[in-house]
C-alpha atoms as a PDB file:
ATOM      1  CA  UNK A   1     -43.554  -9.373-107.120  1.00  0.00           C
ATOM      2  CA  UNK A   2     -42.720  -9.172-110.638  1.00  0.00           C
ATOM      3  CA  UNK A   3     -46.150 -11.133-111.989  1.00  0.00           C
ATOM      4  CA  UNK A   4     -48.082  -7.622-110.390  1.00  0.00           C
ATOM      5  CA  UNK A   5     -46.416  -5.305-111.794  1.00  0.00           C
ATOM      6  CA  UNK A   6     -45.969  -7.066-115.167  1.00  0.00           C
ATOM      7  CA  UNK A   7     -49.727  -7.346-115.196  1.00  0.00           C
ATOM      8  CA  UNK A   8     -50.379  -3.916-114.347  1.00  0.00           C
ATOM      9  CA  UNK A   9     -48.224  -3.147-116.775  1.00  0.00           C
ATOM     10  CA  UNK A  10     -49.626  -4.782-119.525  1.00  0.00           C
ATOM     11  CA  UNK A  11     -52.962  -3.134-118.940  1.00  0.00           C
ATOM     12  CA  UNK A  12     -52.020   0.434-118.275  1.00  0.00           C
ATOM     13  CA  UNK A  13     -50.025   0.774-121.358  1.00  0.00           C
ATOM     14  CA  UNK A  14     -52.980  -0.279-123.297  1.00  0.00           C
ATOM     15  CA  UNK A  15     -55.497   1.854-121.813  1.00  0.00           C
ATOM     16  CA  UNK A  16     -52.584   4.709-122.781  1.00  0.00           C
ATOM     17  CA  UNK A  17     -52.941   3.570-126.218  1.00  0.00           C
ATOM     18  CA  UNK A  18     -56.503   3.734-126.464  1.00  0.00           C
ATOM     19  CA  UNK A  19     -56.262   7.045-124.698  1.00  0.00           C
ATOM     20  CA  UNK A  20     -53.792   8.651-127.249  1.00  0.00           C
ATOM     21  CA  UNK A  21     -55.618   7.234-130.021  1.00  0.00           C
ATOM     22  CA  UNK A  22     -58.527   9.416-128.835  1.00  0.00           C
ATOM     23  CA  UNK A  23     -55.848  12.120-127.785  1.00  0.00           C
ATOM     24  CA  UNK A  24     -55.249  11.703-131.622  1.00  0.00           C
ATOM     25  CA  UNK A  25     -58.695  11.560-133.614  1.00  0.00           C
ATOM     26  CA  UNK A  26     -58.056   8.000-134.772  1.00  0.00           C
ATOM     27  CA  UNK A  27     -60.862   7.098-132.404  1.00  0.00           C
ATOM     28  CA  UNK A  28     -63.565   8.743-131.285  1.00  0.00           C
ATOM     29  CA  UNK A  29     -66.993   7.727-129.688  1.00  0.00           C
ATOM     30  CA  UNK A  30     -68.467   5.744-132.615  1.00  0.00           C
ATOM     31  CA  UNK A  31     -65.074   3.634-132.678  1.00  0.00           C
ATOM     32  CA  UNK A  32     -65.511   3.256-128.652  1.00  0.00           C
ATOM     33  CA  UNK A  33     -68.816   1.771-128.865  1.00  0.00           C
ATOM     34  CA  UNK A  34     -67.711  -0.762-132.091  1.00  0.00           C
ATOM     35  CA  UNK A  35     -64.928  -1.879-130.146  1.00  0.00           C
ATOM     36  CA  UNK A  36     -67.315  -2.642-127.066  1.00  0.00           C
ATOM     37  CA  UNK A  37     -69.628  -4.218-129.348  1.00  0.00           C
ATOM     38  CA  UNK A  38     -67.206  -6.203-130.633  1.00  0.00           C
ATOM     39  CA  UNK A  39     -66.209  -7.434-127.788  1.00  0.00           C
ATOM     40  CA  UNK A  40     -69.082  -8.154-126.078  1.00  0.00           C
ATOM     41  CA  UNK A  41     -70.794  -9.715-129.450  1.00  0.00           C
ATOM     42  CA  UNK A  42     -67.688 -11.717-130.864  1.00  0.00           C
ATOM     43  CA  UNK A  43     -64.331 -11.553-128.969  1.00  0.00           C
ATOM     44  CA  UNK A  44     -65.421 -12.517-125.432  1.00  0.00           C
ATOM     45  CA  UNK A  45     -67.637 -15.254-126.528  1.00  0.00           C
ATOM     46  CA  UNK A  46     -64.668 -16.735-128.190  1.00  0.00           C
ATOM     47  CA  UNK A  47     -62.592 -16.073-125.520  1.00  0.00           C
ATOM     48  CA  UNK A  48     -64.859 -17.940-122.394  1.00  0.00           C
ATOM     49  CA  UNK A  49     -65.458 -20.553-124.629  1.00  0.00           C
ATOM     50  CA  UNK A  50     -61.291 -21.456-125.266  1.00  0.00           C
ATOM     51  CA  UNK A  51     -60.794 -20.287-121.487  1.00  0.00           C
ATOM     52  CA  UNK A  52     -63.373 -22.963-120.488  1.00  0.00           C
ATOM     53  CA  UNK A  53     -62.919 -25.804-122.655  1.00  0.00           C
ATOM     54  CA  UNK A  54     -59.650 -26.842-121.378  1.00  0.00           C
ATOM     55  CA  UNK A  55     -60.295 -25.865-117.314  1.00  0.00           C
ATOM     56  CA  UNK A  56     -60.298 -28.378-114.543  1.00  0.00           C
ATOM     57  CA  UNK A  57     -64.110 -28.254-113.202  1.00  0.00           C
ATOM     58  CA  UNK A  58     -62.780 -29.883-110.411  1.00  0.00           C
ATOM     59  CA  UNK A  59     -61.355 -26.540-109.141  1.00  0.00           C
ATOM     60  CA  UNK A  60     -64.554 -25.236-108.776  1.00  0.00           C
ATOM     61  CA  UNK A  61     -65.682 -27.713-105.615  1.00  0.00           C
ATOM     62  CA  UNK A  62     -62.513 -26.718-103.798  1.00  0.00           C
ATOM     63  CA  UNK A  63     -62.130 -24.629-100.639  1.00  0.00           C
ATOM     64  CA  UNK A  64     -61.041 -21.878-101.805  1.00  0.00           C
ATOM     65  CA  UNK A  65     -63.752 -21.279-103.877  1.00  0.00           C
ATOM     66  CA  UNK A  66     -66.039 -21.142-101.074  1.00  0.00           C
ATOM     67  CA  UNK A  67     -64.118 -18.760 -99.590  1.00  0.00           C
ATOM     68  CA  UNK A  68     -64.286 -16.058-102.962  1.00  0.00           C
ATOM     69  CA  UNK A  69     -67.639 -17.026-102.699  1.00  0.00           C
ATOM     70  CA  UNK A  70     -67.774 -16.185 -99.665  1.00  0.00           C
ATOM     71  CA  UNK A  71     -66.395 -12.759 -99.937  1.00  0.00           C
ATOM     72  CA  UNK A  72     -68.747 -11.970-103.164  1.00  0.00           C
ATOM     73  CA  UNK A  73     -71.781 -12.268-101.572  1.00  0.00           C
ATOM     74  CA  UNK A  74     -70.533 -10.447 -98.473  1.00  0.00           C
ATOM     75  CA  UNK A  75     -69.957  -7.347-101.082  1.00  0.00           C
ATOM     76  CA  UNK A  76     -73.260  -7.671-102.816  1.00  0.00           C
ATOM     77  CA  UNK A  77     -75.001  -8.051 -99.668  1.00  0.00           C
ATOM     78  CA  UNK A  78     -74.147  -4.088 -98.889  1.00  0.00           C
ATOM     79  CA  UNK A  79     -74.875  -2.414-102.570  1.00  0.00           C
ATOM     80  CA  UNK A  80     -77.987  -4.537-102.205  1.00  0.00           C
ATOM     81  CA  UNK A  81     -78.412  -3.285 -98.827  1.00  0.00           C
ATOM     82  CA  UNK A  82     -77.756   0.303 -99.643  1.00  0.00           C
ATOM     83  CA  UNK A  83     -79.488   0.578-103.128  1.00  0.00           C
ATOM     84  CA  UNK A  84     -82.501  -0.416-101.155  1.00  0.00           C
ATOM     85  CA  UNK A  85     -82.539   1.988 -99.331  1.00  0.00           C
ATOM     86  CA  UNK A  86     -81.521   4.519-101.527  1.00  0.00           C
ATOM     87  CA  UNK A  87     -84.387   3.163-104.156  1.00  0.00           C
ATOM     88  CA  UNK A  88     -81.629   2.480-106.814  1.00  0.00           C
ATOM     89  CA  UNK A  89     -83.452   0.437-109.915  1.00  0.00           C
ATOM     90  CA  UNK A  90     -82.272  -2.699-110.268  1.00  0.00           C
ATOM     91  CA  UNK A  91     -79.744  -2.266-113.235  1.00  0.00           C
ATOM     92  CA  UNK A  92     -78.268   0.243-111.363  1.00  0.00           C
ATOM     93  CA  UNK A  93     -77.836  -2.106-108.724  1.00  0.00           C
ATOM     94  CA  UNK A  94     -76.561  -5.053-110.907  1.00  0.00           C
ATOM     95  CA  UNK A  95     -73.313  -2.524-112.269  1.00  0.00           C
ATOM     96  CA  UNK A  96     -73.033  -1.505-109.039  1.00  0.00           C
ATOM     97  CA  UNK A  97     -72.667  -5.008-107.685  1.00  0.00           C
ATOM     98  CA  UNK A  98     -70.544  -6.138-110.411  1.00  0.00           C
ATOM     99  CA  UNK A  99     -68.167  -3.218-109.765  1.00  0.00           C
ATOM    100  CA  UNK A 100     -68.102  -4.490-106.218  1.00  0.00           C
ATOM    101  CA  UNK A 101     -67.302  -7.842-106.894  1.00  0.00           C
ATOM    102  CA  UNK A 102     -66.040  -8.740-110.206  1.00  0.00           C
ATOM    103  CA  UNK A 103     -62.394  -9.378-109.913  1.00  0.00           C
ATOM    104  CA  UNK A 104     -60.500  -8.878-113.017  1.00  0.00           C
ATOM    105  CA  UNK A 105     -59.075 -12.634-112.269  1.00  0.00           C
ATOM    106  CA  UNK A 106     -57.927 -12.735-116.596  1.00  0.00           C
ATOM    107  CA  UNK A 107     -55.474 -10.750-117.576  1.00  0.00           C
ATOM    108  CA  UNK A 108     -54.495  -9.672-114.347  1.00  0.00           C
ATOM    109  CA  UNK A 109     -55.443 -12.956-112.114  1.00  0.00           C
ATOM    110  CA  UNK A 110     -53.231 -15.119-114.404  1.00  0.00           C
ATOM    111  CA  UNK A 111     -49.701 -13.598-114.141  1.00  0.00           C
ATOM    112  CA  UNK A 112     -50.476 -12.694-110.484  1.00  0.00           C
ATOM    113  CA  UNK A 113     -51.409 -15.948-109.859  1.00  0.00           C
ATOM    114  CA  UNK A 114     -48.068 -17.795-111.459  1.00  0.00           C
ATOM    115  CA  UNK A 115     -45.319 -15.092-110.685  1.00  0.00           C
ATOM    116  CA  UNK A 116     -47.288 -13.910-107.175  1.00  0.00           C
ATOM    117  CA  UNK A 117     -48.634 -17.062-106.308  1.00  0.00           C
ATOM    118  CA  UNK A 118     -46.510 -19.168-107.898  1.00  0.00           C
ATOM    119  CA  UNK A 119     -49.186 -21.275-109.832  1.00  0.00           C
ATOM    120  CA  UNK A 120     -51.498 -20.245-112.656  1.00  0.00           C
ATOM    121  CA  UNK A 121     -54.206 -22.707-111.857  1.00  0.00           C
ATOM    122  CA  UNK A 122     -54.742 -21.266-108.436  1.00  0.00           C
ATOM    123  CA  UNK A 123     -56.970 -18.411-110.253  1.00  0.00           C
ATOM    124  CA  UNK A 124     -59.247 -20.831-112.242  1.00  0.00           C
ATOM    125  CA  UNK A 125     -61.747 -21.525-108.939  1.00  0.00           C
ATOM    126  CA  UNK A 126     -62.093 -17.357-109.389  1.00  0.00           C
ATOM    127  CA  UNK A 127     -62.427 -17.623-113.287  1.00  0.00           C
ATOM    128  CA  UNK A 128     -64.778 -20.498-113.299  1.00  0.00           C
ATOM    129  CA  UNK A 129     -67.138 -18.980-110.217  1.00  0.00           C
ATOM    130  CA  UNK A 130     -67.965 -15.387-112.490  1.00  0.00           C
ATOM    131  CA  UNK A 131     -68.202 -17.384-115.863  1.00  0.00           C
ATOM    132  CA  UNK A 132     -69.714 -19.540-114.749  1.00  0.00           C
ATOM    133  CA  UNK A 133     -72.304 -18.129-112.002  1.00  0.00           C
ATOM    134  CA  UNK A 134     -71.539 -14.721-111.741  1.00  0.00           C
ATOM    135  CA  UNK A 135     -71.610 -13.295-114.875  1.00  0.00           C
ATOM    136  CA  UNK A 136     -75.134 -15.414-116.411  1.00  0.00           C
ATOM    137  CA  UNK A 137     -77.138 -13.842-113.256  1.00  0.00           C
ATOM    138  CA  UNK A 138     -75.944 -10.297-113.925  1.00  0.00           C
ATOM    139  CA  UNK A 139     -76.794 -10.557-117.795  1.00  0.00           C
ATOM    140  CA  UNK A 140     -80.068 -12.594-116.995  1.00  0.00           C
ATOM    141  CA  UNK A 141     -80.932  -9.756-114.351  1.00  0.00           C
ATOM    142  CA  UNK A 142     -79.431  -6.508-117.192  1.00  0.00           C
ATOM    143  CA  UNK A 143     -81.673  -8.205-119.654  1.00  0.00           C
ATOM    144  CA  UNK A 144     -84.578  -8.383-116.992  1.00  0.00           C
ATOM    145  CA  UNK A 145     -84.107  -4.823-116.140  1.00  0.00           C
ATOM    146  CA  UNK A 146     -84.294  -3.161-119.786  1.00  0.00           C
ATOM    147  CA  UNK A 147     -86.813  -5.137-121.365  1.00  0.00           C
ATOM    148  CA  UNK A 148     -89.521  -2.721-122.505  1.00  0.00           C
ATOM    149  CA  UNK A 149     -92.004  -4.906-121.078  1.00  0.00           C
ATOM    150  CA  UNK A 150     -92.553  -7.202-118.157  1.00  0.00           C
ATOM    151  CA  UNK A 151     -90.784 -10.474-118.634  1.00  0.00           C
ATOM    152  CA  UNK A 152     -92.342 -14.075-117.606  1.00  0.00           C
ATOM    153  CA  UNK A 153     -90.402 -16.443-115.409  1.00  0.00           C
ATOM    154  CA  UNK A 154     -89.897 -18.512-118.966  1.00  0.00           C
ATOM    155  CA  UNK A 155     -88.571 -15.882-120.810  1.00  0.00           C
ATOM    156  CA  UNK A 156     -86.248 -14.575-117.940  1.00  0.00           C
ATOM    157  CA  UNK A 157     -84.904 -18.004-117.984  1.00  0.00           C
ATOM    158  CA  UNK A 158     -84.596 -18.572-121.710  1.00  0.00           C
ATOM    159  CA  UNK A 159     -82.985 -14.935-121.941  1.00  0.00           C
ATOM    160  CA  UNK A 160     -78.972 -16.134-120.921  1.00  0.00           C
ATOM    161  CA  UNK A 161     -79.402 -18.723-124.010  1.00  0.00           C
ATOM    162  CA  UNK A 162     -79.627 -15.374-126.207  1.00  0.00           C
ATOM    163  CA  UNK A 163     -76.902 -13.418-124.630  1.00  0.00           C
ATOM    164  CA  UNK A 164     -73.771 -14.259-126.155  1.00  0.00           C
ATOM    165  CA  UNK A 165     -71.202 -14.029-123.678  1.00  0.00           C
ATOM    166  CA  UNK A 166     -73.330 -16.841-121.599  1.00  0.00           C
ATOM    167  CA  UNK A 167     -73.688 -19.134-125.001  1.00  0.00           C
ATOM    168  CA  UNK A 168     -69.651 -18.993-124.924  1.00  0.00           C
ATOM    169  CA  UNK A 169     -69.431 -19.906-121.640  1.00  0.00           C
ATOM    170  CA  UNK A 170     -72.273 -22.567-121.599  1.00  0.00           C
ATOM    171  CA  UNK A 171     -70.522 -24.154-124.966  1.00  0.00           C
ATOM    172  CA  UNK A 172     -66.884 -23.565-122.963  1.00  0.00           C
ATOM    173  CA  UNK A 173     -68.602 -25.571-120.214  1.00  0.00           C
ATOM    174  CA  UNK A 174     -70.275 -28.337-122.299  1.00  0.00           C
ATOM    175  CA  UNK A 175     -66.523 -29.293-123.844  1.00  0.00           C
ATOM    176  CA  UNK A 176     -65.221 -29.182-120.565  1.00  0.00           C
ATOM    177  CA  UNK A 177     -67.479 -32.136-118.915  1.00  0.00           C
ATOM    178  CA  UNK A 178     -67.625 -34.521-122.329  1.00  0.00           C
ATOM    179  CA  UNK A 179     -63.781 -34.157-123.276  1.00  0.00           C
ATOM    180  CA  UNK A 180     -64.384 -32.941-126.487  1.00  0.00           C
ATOM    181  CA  UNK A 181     -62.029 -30.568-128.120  1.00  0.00           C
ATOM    182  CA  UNK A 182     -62.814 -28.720-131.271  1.00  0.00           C
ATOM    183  CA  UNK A 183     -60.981 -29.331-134.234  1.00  0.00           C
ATOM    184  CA  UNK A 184     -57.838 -27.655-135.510  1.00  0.00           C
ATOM    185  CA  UNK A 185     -59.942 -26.170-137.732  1.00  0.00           C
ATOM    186  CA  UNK A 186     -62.428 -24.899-136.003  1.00  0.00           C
ATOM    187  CA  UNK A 187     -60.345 -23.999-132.848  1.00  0.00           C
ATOM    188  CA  UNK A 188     -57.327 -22.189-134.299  1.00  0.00           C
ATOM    189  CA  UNK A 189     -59.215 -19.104-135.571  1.00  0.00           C
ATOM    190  CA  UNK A 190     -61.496 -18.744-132.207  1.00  0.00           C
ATOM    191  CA  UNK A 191     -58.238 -18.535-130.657  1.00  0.00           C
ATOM    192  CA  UNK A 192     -57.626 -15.393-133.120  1.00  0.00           C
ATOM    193  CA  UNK A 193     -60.935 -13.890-132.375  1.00  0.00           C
ATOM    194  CA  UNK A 194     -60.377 -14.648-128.729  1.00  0.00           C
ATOM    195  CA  UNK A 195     -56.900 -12.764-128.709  1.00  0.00           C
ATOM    196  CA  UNK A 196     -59.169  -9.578-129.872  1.00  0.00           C
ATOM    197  CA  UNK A 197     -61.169  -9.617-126.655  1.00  0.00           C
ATOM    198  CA  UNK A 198     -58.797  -7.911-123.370  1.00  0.00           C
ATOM    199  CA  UNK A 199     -56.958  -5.600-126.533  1.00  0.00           C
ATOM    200  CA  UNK A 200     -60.472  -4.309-127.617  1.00  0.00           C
ATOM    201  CA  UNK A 201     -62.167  -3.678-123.559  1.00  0.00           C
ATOM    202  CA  UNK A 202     -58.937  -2.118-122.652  1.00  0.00           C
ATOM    203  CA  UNK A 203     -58.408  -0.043-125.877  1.00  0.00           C
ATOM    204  CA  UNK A 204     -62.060   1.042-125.098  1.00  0.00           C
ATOM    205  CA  UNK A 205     -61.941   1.722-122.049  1.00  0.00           C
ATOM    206  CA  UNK A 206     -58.824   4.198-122.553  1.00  0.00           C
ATOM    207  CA  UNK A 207     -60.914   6.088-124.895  1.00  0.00           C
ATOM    208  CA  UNK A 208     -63.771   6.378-122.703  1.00  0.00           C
ATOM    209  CA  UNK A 209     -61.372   7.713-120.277  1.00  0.00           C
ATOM    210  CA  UNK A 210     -60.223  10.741-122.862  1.00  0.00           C
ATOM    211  CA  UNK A 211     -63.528  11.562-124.213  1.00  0.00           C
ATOM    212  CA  UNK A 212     -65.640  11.281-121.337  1.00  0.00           C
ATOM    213  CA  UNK A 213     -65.392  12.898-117.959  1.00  0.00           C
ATOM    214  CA  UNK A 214     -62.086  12.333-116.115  1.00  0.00           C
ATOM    215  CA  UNK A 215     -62.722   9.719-113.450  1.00  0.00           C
ATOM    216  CA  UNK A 216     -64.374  10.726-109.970  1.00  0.00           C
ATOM    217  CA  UNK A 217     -66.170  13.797-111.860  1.00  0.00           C
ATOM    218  CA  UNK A 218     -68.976  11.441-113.530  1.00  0.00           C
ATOM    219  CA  UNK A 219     -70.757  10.067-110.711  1.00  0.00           C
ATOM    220  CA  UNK A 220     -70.803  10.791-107.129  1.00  0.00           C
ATOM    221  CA  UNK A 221     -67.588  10.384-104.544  1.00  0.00           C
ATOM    222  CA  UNK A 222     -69.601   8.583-102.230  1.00  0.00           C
ATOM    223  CA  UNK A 223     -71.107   6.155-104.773  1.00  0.00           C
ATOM    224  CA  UNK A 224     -67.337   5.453-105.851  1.00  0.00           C
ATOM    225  CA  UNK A 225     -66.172   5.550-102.640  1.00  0.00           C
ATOM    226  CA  UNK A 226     -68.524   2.585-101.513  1.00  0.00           C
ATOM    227  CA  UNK A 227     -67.789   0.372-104.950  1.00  0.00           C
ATOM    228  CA  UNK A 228     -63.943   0.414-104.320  1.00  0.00           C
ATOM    229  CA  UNK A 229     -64.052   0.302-100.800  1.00  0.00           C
ATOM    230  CA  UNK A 230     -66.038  -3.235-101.128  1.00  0.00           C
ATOM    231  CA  UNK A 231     -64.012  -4.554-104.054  1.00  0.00           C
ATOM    232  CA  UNK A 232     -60.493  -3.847-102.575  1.00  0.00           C
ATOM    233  CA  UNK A 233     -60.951  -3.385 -98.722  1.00  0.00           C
ATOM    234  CA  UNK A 234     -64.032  -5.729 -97.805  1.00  0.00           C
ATOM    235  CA  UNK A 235     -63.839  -8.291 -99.976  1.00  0.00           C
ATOM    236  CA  UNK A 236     -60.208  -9.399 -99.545  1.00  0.00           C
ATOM    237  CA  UNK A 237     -60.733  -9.329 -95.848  1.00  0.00           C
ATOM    238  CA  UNK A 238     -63.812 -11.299 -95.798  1.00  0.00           C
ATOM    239  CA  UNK A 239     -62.170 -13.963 -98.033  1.00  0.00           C
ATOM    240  CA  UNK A 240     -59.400 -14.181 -95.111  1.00  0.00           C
ATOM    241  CA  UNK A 241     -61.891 -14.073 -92.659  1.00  0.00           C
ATOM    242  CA  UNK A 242     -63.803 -16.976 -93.731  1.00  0.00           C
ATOM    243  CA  UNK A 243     -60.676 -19.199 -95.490  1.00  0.00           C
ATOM    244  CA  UNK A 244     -59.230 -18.602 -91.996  1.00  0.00           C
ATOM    245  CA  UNK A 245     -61.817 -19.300 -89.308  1.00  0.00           C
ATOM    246  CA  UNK A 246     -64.576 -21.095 -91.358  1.00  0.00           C
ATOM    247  CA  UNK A 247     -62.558 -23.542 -93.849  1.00  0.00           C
ATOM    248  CA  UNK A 248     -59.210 -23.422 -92.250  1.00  0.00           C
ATOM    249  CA  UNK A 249     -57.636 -22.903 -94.849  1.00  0.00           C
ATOM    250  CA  UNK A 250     -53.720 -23.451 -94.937  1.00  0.00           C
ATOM    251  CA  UNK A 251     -51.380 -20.331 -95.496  1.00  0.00           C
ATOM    252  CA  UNK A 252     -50.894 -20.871 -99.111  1.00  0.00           C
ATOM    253  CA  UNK A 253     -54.289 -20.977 -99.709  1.00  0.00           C
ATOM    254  CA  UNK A 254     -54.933 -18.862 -97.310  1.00  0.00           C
ATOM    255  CA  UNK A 255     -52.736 -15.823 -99.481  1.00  0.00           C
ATOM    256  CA  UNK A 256     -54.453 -17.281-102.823  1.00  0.00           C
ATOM    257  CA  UNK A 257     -58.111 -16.284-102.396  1.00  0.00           C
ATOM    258  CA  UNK A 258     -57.073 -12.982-100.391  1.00  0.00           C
ATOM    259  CA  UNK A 259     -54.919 -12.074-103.353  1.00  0.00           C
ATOM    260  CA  UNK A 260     -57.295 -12.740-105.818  1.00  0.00           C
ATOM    261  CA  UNK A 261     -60.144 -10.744-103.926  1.00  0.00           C
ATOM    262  CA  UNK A 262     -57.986  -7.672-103.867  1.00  0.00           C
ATOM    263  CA  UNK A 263     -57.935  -8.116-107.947  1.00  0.00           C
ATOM    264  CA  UNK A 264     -59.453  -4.589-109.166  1.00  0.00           C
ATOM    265  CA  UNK A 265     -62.718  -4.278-110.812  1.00  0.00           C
ATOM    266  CA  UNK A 266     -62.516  -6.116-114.105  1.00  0.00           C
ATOM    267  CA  UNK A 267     -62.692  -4.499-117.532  1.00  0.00           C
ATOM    268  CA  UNK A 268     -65.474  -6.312-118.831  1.00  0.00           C
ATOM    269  CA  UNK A 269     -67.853  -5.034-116.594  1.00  0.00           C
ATOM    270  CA  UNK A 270     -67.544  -1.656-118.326  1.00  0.00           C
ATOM    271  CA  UNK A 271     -68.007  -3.302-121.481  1.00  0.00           C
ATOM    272  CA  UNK A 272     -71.475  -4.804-119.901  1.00  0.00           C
ATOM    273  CA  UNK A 273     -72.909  -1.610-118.658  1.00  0.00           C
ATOM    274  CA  UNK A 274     -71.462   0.286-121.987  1.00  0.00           C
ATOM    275  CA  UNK A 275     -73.671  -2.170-123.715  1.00  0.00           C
ATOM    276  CA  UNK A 276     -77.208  -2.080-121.657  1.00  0.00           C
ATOM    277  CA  UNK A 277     -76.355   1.345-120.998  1.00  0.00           C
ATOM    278  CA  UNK A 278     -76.247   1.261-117.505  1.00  0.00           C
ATOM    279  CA  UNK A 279     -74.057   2.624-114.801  1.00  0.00           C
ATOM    280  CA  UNK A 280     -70.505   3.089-117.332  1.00  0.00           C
ATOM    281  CA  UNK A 281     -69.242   6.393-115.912  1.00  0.00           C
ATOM    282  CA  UNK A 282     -69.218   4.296-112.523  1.00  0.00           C
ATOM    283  CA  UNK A 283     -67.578   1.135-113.739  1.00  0.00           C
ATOM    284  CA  UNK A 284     -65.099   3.060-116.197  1.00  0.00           C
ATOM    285  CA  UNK A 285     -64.356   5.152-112.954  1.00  0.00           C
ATOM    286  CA  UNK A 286     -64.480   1.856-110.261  1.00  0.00           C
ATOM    287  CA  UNK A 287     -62.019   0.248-112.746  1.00  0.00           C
ATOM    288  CA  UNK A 288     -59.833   2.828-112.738  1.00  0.00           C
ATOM    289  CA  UNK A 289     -59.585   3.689-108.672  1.00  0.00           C
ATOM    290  CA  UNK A 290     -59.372   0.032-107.774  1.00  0.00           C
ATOM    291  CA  UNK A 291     -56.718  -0.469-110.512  1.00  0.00           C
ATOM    292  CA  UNK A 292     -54.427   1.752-108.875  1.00  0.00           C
ATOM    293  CA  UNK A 293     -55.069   0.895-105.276  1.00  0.00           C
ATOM    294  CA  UNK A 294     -54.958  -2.749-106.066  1.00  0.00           C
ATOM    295  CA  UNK A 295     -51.205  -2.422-106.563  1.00  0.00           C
ATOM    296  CA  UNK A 296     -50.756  -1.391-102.885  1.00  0.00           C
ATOM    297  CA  UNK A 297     -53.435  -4.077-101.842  1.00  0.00           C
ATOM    298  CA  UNK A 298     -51.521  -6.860-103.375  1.00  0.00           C
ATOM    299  CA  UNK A 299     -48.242  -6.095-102.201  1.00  0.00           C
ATOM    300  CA  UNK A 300     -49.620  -5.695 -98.180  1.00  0.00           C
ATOM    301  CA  UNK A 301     -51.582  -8.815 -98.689  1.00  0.00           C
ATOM    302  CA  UNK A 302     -48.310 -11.128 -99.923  1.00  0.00           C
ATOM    303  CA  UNK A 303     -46.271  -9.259 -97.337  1.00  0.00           C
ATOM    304  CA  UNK A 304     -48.321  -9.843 -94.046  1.00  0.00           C
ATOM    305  CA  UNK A 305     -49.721 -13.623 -94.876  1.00  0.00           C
ATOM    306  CA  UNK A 306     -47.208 -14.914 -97.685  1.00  0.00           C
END
């Protein structure tokens, strides 16, 4: 148990810092957005491209990644679903989604999965499906959404190549299948920019939390209500369901992709809709709500399959 509460450690007291820096004046909204910028524009690039480079593709064509697979679409299905019916636009939908399903499998994932789960890698079939898949639809669809004027099927596919969090991930990838590894020189300080990327979101994100309304007053209970209830109730159990009866899974695998669905919402998604302006009251507030009941989640999970 120590791996989930050293995790959630880590993160809250950083989201404390960046919440008395704001308490303090040292920050204040200006400093919010650079550090989001920075992020999204330098840091994270860096950091999916170092995370990629040296991950086992392999991982990805396991079982348990059908499973988490599984269990995201089940999620989106429903916001789909209900923005439909509720006539949501679709960026609105997108943060929505991403709230719903994007598992904060970094900085949390990793010492869950190795003091949890008992093995780091276990996390990387989670890692690789949103950098990989995940998170190049929701910027293609974000950049789809905002554009000014109607896109054409060529430029809504060219549009991930310009988004730099994808270009990380796609370079990541590309050293990944040849073998290649960058040069001391060249990979030592991406490393350094890449250690700037969880600091900044979660630094961010605390001052969001000071400055702006306190969570659950910025958007509606029921809209929060159905985010969190997907991410931490749903998906979990429809990664069981279909590692279980579907893949057969075996009970160690089994507990692996039902602990890593019930990972909260992940940080970066706040820096997403911060940046396309979109939906960050509810992902500021869906991070913070599934954060806390995650711990809880977790803990039940290991105890009834572990």
């Amino acid at each position: 148990m120590q791996g989930v509460f050293v995790g959630f450690a880590t993160i809250g007291l950083l989201i404390g810092l960046g919440i008395l820096l704001a308490h303090l004046g040292i920050i204040d909204e200006a400093g919010q957005r650079t550090l989001s910028t920075l992020a999204f524009f330098v840091a994270s690039p860096a950091l999916l491209l170092t995370v990629l480079e040296s991950s086992d593709l392999r991982a990805v064509f396991s079982g348990n990644v059908v499973a988490l697979a599984g269990a995201v679409v089940v999620s989106v299905a429903v916001i789909v679903a209900v923005s439909v019916i509720r006539g949501e636009d679709l960026a609105t939908t997108t943060i929505a989604a991403q709230c719903s399903a994007y598992a904060n499998a970094g900085n949390l994932g990793l010492p869950i999965a190795a003091y949890v789960l008992g093995d780091a890698a276990l996390v990387a079939p989670l890692l690789l499906l949103q950098l990989l898949v995940l998170q190049p639809l929701v910027l293609t669809l974000l950049d789809a959404a905002v554009s000014p004027t109607r896109l054409s099927v060529g430029a809504v596919l060219a549009r991930p190549f310009k988004n730099p969090i994808t270009v990380g991930s796609a370079l990541g990838l590309a050293l990944a299948i040849s073998g290649v590894r960058l040069p001391q020189v060249l990979n030592d300080p991406l490393e350094l920019v890449a250690g700037m990327a969880v600091p900044s979101m979660l630094l961010a994100y605390g001052v969001s939390l000071r400055l702006g309304p306190l969570p659950g007053r910025g958007v509606s209970a029921g809209q929060l209500g159905l985010v969190v209830g997907l991410k931490m109730l749903v998906q979990p159990l429809s990664a069981y369901l279909i590692g279980r009866f579907l893949i057969g899974l075996d009970t160690e695998a089994l507990l692996a992709v039902t602990v890593l669905s019930s990972l909260p919402t992940a940080q970066n998604v706040f820096v997403i809709a911060s940046r396309y302006n979109r939906g960050a009251l509810l992902a500021r507030d869906a991070i913070f709500v599934s954060t806390i009941a995650s711990v809880p989640v977790v803990l039940i999970v290991t105890a009834l399959i572990a």
